[in-house]
PDB file of N, CA and C in Angstrom:
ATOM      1  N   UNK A   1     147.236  87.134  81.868  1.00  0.00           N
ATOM      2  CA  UNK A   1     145.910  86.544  81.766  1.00  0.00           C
ATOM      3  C   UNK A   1     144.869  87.657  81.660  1.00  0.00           C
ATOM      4  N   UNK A   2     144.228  87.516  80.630  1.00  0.00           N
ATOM      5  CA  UNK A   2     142.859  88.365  80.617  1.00  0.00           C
ATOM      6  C   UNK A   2     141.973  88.039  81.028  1.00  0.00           C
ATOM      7  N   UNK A   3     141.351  88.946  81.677  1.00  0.00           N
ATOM      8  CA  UNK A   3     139.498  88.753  82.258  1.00  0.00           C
ATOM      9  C   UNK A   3     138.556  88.600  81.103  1.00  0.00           C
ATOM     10  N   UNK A   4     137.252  87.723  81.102  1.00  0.00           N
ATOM     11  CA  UNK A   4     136.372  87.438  80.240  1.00  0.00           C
ATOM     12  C   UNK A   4     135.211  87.809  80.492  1.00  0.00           C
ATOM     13  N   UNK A   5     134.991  89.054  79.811  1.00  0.00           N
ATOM     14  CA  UNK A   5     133.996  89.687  79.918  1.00  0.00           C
ATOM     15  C   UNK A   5     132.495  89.414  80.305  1.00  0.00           C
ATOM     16  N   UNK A   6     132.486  87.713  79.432  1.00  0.00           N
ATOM     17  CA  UNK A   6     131.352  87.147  79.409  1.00  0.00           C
ATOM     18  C   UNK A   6     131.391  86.315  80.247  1.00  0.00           C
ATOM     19  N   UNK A   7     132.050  86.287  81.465  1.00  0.00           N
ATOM     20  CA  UNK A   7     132.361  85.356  82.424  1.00  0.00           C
ATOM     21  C   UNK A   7     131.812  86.042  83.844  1.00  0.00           C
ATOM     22  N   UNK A   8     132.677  87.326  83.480  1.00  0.00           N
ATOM     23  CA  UNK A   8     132.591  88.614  84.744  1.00  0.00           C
ATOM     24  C   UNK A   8     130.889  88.744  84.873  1.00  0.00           C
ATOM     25  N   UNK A   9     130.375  89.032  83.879  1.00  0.00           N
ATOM     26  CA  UNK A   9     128.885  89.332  83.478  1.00  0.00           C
ATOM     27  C   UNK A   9     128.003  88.477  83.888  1.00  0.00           C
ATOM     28  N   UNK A  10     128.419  86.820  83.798  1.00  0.00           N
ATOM     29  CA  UNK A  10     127.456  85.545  84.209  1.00  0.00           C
ATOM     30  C   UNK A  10     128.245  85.633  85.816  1.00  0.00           C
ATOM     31  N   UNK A  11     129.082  86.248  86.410  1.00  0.00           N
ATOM     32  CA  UNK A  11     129.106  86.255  87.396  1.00  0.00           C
ATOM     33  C   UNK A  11     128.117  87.012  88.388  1.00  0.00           C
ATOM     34  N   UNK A  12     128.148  88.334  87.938  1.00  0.00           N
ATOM     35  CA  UNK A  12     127.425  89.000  88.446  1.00  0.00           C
ATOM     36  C   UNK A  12     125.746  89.102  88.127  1.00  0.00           C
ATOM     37  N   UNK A  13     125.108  88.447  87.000  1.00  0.00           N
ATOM     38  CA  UNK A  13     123.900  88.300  87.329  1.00  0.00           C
ATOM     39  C   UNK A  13     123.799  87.070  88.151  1.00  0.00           C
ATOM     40  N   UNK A  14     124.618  85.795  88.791  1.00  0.00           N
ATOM     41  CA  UNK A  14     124.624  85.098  89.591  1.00  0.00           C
ATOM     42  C   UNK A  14     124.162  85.556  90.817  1.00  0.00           C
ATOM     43  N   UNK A  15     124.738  86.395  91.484  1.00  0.00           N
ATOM     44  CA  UNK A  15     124.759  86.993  92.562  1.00  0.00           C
ATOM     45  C   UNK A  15     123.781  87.725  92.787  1.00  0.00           C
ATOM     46  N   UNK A  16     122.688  88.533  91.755  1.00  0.00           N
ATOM     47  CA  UNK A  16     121.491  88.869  91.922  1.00  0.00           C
ATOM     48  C   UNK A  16     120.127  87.901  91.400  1.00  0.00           C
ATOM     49  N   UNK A  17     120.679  86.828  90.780  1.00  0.00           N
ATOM     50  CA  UNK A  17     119.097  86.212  90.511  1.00  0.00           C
ATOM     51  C   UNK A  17     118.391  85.889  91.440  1.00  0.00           C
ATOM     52  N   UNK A  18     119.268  85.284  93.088  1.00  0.00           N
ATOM     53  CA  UNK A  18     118.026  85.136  94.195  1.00  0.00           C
ATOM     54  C   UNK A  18     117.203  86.243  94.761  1.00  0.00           C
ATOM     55  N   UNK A  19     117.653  87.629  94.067  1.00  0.00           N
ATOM     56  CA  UNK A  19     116.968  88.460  94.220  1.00  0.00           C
ATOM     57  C   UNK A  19     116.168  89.376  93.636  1.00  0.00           C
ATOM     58  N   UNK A  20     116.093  88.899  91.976  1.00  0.00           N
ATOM     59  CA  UNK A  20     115.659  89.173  91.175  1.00  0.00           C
ATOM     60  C   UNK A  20     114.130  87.903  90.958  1.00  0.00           C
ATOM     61  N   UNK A  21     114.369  86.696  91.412  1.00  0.00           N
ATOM     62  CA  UNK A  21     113.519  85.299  92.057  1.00  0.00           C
ATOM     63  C   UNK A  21     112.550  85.887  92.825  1.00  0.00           C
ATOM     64  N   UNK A  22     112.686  86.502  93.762  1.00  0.00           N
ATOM     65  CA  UNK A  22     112.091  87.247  95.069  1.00  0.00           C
ATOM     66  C   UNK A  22     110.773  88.620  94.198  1.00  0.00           C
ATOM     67  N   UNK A  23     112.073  89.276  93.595  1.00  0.00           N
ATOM     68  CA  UNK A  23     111.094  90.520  93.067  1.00  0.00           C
ATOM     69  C   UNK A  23     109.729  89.669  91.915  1.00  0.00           C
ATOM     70  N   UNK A  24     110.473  88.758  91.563  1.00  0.00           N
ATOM     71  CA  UNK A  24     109.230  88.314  90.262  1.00  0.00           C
ATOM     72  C   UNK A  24     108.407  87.584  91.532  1.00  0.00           C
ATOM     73  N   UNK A  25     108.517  87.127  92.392  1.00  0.00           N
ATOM     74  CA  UNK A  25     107.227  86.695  93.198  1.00  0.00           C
ATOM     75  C   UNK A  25     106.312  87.907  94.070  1.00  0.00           C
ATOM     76  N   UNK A  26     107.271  88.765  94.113  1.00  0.00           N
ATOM     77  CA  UNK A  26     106.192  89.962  94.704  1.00  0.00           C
ATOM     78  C   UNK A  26     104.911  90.188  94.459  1.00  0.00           C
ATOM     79  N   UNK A  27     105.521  89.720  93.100  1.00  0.00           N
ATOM     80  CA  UNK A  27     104.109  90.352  92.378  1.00  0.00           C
ATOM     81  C   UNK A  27     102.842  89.160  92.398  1.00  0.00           C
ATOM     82  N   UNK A  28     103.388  87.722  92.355  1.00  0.00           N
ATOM     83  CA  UNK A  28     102.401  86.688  92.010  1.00  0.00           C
ATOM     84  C   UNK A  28     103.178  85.656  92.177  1.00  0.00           C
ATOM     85  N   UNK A  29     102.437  84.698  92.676  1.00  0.00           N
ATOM     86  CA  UNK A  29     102.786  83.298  92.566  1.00  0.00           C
ATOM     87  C   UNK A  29     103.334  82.654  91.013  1.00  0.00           C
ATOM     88  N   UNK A  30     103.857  81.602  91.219  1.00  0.00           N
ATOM     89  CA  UNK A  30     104.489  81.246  89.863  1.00  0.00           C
ATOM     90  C   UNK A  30     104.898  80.184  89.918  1.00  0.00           C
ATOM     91  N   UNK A  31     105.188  79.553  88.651  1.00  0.00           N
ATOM     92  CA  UNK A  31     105.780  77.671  88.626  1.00  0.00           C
ATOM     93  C   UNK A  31     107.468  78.224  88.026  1.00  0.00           C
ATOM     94  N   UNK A  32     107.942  77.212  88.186  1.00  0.00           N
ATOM     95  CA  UNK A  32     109.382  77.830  87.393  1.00  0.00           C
ATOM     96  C   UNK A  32     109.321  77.714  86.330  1.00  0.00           C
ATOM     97  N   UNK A  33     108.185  77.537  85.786  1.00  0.00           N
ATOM     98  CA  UNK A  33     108.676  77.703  83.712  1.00  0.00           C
ATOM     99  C   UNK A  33     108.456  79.421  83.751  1.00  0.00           C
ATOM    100  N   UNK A  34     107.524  79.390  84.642  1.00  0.00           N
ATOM    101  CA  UNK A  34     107.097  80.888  84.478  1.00  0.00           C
ATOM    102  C   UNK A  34     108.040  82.081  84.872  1.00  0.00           C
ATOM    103  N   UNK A  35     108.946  81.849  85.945  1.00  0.00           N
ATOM    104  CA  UNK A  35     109.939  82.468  86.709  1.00  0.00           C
ATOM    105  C   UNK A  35     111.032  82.526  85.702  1.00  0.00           C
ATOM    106  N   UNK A  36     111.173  81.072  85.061  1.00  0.00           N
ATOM    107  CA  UNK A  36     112.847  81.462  83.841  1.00  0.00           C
ATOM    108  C   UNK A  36     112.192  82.105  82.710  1.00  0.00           C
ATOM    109  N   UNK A  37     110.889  82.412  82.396  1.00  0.00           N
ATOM    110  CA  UNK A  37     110.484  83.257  81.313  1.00  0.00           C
ATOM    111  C   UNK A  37     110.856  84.522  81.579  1.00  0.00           C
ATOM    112  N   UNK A  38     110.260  84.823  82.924  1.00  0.00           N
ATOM    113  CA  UNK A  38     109.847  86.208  83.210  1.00  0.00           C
ATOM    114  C   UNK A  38     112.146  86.619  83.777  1.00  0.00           C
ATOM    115  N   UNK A  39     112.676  85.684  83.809  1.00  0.00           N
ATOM    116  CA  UNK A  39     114.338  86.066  83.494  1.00  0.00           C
ATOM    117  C   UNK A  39     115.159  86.372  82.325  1.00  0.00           C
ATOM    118  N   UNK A  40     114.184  85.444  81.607  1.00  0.00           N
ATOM    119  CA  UNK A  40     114.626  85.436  80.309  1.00  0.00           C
ATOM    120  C   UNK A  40     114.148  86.748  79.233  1.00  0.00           C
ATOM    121  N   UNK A  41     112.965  87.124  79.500  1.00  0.00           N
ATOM    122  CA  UNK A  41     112.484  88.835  79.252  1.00  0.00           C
ATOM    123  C   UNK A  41     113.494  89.948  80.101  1.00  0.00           C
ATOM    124  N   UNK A  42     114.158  90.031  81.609  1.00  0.00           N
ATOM    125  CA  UNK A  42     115.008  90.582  81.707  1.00  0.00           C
ATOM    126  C   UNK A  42     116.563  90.449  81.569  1.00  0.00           C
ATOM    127  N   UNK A  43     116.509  89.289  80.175  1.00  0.00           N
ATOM    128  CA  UNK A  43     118.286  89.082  79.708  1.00  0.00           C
ATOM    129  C   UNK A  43     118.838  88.320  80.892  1.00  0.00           C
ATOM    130  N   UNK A  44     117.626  87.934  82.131  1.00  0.00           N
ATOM    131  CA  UNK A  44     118.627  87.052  83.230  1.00  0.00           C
ATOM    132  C   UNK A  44     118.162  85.712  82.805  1.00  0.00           C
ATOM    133  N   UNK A  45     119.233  85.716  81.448  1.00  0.00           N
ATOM    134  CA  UNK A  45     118.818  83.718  81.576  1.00  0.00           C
ATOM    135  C   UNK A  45     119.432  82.569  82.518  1.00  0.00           C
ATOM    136  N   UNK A  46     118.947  81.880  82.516  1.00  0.00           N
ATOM    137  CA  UNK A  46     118.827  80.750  83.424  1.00  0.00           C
ATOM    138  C   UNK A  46     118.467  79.346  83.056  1.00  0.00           C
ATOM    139  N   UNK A  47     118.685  78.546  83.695  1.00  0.00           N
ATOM    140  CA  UNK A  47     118.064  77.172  83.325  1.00  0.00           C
ATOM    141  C   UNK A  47     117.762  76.469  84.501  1.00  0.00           C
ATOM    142  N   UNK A  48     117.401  75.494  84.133  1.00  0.00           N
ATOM    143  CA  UNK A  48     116.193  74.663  85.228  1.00  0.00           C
ATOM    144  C   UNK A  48     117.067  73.815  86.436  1.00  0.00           C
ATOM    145  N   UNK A  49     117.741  73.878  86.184  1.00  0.00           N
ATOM    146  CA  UNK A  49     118.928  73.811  86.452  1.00  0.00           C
ATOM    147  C   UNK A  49     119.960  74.574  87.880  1.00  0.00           C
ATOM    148  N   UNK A  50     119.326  75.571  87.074  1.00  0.00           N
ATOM    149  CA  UNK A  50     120.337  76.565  88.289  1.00  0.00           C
ATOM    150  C   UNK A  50     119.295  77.285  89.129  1.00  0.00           C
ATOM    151  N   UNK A  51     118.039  77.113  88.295  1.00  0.00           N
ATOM    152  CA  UNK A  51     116.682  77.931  89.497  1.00  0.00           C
ATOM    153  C   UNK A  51     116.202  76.960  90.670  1.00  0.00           C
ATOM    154  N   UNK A  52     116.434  75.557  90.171  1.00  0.00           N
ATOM    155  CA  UNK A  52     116.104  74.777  91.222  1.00  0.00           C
ATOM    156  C   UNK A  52     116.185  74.754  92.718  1.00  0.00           C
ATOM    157  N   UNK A  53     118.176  74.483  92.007  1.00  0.00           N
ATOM    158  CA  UNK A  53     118.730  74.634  93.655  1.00  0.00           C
ATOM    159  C   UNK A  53     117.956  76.395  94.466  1.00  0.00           C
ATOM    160  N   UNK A  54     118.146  77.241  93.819  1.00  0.00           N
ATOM    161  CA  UNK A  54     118.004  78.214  94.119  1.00  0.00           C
ATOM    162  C   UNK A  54     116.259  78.290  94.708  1.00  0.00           C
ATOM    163  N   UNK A  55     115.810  78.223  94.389  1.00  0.00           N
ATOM    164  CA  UNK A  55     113.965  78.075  95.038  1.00  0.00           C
ATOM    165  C   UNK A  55     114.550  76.976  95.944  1.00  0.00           C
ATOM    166  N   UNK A  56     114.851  75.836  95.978  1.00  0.00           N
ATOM    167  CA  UNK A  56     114.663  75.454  97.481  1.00  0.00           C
ATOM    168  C   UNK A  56     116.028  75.978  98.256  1.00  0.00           C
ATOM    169  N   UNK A  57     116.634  76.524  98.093  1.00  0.00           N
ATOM    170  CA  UNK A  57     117.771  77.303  99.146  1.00  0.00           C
ATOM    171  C   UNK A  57     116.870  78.540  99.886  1.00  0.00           C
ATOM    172  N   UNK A  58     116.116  79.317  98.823  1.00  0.00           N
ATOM    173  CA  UNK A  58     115.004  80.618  99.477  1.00  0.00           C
ATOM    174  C   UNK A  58     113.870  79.684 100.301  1.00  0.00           C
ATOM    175  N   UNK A  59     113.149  78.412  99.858  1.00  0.00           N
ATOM    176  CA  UNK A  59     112.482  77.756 100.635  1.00  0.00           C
ATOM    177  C   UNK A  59     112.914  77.238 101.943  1.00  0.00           C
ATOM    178  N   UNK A  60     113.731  76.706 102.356  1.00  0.00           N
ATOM    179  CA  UNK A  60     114.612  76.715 103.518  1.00  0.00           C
ATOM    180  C   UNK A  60     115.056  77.470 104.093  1.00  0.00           C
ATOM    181  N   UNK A  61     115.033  78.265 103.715  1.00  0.00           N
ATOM    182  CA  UNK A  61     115.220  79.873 104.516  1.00  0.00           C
ATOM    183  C   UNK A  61     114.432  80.669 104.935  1.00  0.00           C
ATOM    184  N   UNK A  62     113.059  79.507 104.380  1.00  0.00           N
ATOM    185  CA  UNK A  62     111.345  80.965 104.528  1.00  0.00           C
ATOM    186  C   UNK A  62     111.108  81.748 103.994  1.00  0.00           C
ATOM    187  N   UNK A  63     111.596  82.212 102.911  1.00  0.00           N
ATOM    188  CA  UNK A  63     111.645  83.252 102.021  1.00  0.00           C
ATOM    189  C   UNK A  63     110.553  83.125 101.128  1.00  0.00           C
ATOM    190  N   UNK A  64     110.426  81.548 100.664  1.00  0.00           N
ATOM    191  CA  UNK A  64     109.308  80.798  99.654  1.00  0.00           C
ATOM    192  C   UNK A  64     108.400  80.097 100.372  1.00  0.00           C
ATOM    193  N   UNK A  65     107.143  79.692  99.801  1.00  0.00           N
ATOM    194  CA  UNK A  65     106.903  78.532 100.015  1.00  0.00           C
ATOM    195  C   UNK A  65     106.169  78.061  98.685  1.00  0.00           C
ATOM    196  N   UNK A  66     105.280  76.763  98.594  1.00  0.00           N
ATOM    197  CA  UNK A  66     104.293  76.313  97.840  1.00  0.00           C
ATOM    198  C   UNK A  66     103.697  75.686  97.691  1.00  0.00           C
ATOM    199  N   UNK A  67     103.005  75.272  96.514  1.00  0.00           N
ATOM    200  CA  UNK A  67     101.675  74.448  96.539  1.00  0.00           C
ATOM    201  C   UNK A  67     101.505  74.028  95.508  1.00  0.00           C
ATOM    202  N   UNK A  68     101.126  72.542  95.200  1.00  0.00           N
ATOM    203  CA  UNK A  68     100.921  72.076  93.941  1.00  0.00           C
ATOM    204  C   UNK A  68      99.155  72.221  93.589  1.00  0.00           C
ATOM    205  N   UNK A  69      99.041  72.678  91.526  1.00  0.00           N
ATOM    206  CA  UNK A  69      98.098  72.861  91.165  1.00  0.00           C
ATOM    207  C   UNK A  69      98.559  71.977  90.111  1.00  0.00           C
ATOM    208  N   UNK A  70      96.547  71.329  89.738  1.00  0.00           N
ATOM    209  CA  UNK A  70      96.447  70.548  88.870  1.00  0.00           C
ATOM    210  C   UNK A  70      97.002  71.771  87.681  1.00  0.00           C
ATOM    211  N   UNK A  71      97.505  70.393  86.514  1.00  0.00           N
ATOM    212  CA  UNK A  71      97.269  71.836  85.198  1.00  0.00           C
ATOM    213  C   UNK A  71      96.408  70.751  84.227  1.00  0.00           C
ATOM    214  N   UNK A  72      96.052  71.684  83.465  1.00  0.00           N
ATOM    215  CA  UNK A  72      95.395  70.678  81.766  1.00  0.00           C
ATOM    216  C   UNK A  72      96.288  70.446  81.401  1.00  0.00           C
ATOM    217  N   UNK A  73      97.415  70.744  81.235  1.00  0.00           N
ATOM    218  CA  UNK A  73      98.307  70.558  80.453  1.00  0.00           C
ATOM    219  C   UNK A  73      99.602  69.408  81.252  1.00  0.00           C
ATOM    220  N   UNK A  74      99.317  68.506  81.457  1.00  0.00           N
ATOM    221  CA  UNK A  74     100.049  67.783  81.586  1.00  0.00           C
ATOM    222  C   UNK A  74     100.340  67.419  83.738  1.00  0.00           C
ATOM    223  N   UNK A  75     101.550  66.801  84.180  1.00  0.00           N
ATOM    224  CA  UNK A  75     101.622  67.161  85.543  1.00  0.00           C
ATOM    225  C   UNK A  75     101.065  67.847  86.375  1.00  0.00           C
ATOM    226  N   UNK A  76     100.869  67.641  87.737  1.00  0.00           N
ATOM    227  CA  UNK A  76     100.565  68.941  88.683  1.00  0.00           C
ATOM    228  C   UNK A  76     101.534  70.072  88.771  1.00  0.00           C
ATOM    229  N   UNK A  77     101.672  71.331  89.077  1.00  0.00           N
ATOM    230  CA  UNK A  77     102.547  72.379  88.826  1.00  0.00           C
ATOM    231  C   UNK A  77     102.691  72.963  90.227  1.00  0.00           C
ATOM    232  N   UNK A  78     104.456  73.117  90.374  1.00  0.00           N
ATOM    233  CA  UNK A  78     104.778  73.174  92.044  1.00  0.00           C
ATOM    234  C   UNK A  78     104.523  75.241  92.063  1.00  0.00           C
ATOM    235  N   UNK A  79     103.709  75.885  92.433  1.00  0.00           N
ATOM    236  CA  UNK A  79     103.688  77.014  93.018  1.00  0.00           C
ATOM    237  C   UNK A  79     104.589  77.254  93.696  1.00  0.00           C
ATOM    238  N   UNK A  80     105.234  78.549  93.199  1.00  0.00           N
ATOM    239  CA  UNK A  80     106.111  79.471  94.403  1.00  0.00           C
ATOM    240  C   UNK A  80     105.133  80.723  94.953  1.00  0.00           C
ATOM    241  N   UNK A  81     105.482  80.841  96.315  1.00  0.00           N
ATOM    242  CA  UNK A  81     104.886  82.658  96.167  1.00  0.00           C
ATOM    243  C   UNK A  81     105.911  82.866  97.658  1.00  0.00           C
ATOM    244  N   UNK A  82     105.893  83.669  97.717  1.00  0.00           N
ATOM    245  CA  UNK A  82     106.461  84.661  98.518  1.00  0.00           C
ATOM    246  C   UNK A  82     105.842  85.059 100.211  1.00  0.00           C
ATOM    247  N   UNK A  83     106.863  84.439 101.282  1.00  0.00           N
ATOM    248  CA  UNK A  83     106.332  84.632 102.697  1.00  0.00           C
ATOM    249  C   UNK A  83     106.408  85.971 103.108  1.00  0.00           C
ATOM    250  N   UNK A  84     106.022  86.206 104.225  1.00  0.00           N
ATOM    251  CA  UNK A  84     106.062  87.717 104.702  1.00  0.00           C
ATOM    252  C   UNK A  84     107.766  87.902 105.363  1.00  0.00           C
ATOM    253  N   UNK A  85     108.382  86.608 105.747  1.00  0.00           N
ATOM    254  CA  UNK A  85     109.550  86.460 105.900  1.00  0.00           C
ATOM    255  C   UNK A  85     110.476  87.379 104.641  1.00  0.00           C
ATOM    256  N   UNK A  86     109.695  86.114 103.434  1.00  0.00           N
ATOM    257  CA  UNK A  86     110.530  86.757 102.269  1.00  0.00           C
ATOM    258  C   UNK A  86     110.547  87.721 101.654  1.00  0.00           C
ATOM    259  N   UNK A  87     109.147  88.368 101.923  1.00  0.00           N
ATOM    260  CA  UNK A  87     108.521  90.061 101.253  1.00  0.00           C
ATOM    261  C   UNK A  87     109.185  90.783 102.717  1.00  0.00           C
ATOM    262  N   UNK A  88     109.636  90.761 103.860  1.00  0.00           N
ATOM    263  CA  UNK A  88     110.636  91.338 105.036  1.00  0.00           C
ATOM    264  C   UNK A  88     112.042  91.368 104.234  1.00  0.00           C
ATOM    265  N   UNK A  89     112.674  90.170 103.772  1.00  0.00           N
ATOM    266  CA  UNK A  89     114.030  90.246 103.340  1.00  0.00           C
ATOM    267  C   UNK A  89     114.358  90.731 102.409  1.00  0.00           C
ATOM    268  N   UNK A  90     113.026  91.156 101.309  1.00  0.00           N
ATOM    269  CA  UNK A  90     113.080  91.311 100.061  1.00  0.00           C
ATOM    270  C   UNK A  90     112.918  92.789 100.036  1.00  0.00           C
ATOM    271  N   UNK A  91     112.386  93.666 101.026  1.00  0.00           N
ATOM    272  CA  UNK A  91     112.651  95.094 101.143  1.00  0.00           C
ATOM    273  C   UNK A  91     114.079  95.798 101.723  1.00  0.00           C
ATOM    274  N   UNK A  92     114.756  94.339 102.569  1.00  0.00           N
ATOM    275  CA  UNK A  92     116.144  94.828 102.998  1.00  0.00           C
ATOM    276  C   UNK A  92     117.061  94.547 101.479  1.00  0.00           C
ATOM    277  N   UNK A  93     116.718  94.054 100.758  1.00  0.00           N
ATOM    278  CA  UNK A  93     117.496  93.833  99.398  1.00  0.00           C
ATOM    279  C   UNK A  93     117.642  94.984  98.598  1.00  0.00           C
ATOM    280  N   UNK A  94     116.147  95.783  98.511  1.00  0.00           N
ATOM    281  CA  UNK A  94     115.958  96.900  98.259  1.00  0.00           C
ATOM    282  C   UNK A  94     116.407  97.735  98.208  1.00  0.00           C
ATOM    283  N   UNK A  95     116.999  98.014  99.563  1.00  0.00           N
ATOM    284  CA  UNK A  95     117.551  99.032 100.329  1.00  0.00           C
ATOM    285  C   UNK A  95     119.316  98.889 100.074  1.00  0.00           C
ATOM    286  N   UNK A  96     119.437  97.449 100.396  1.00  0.00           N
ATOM    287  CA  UNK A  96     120.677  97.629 100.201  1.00  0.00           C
ATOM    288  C   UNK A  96     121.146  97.716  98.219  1.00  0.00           C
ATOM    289  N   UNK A  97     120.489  97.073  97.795  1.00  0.00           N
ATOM    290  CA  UNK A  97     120.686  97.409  96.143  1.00  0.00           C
ATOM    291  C   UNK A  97     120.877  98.807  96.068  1.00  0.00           C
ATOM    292  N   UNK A  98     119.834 100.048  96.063  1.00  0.00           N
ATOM    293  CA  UNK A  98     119.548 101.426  95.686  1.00  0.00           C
ATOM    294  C   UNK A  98     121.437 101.397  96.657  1.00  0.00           C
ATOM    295  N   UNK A  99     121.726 101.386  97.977  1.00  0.00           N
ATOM    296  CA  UNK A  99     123.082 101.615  98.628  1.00  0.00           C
ATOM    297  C   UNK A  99     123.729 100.988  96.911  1.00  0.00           C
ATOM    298  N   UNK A 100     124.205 100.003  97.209  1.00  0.00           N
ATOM    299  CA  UNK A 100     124.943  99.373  96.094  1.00  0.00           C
ATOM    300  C   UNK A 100     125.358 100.085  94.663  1.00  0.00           C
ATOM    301  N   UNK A 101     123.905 100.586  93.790  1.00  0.00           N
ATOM    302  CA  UNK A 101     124.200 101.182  92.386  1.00  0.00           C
ATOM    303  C   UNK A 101     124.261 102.652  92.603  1.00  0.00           C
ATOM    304  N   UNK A 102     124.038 103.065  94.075  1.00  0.00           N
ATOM    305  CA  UNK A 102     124.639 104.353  94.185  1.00  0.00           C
ATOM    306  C   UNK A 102     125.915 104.335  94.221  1.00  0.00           C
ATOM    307  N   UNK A 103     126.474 103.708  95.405  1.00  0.00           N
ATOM    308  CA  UNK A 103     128.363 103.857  95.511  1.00  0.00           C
ATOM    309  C   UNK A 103     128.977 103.016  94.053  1.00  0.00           C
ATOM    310  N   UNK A 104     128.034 102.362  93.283  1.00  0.00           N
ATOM    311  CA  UNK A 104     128.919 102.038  91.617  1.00  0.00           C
ATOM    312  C   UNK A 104     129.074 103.535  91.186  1.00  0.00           C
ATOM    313  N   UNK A 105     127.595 104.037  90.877  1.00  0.00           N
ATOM    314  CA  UNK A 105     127.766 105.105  89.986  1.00  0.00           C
ATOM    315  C   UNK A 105     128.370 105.842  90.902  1.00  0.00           C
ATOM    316  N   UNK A 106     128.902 106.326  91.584  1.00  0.00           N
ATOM    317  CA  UNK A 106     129.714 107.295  92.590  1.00  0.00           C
ATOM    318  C   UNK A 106     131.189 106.718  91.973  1.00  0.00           C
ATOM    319  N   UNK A 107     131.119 106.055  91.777  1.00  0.00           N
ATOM    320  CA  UNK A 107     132.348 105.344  91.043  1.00  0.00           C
ATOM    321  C   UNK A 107     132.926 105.481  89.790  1.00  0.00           C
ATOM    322  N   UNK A 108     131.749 105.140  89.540  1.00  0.00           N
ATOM    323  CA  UNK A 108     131.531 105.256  88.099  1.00  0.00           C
ATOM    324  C   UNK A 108     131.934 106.660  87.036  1.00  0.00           C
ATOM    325  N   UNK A 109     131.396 107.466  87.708  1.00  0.00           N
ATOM    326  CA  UNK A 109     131.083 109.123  87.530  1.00  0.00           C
ATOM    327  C   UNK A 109     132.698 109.298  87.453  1.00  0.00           C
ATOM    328  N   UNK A 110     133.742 109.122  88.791  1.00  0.00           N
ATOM    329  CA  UNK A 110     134.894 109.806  89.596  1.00  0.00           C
ATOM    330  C   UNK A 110     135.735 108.885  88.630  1.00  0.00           C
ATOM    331  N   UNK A 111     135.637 107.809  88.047  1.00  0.00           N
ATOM    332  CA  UNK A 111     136.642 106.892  87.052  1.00  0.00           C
ATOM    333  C   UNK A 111     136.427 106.759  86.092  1.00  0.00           C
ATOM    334  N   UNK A 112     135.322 107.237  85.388  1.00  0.00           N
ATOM    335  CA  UNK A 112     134.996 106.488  84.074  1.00  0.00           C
ATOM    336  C   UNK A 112     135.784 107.001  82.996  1.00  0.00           C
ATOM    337  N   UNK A 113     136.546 106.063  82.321  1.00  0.00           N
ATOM    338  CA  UNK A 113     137.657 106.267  80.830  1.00  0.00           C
ATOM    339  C   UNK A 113     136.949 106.645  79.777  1.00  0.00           C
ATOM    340  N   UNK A 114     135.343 106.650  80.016  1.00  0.00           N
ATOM    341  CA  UNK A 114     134.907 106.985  78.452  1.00  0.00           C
ATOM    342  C   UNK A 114     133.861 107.905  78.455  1.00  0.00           C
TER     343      UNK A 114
END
């Protein structure tokens, strides 16, 4: 059996979008059309679908919260932004990421076939 490259790959941006969710609120509040854009500019696509569950799993955890704004354009629009809980958890992510793509490339460097 072979591994699927494009499988391995949607695995592993899985495992960082709740924290890639986090970094795009650092900066600003946001609705989720705006959040799967600003994924979809870093190649982390997504759908509405899979960000859902994910914003209220970080909301239940305190990480999020929000607020609905009128728009012109149609519905009211659910705001995300970011608690001090979640800007706390979101610097231990930090920390442990920079750990993380160091011991890859430490890896990386000592194995690499090409």
């Amino acid at each position: 059996m072979t591994m699927n490259s494009d499988n391995a790959k949607a695995q592993m941006r899985k495992g960082v979008l709740e924290y890639c969710i986090l970094l795009i609120l650092s900066d600003n509040d946001a609705y989720a059309s705006d959040i799967i854009n600003q994924l979809k500019k870093g190649e982390m696509i997504v759908v509405e679908g899979t960000l859902y569950p994910l914003l209220t799993r970080q909301k239940n955890a305190g990480l999020l919260s929000y607020r609905w704004e009128e728009s012109l354009q149609g519905p009211p629009r659910k705001y995300y932004s970011i608690t001090e809980t979640g800007k706390n958890f979101l610097n231990e992510l930090n920390l442990a990421w920079n750990e993380l793509v160091d011991s890859v490339n430490t890896f990386r460097k000592s194995y690499s076939t090409q």
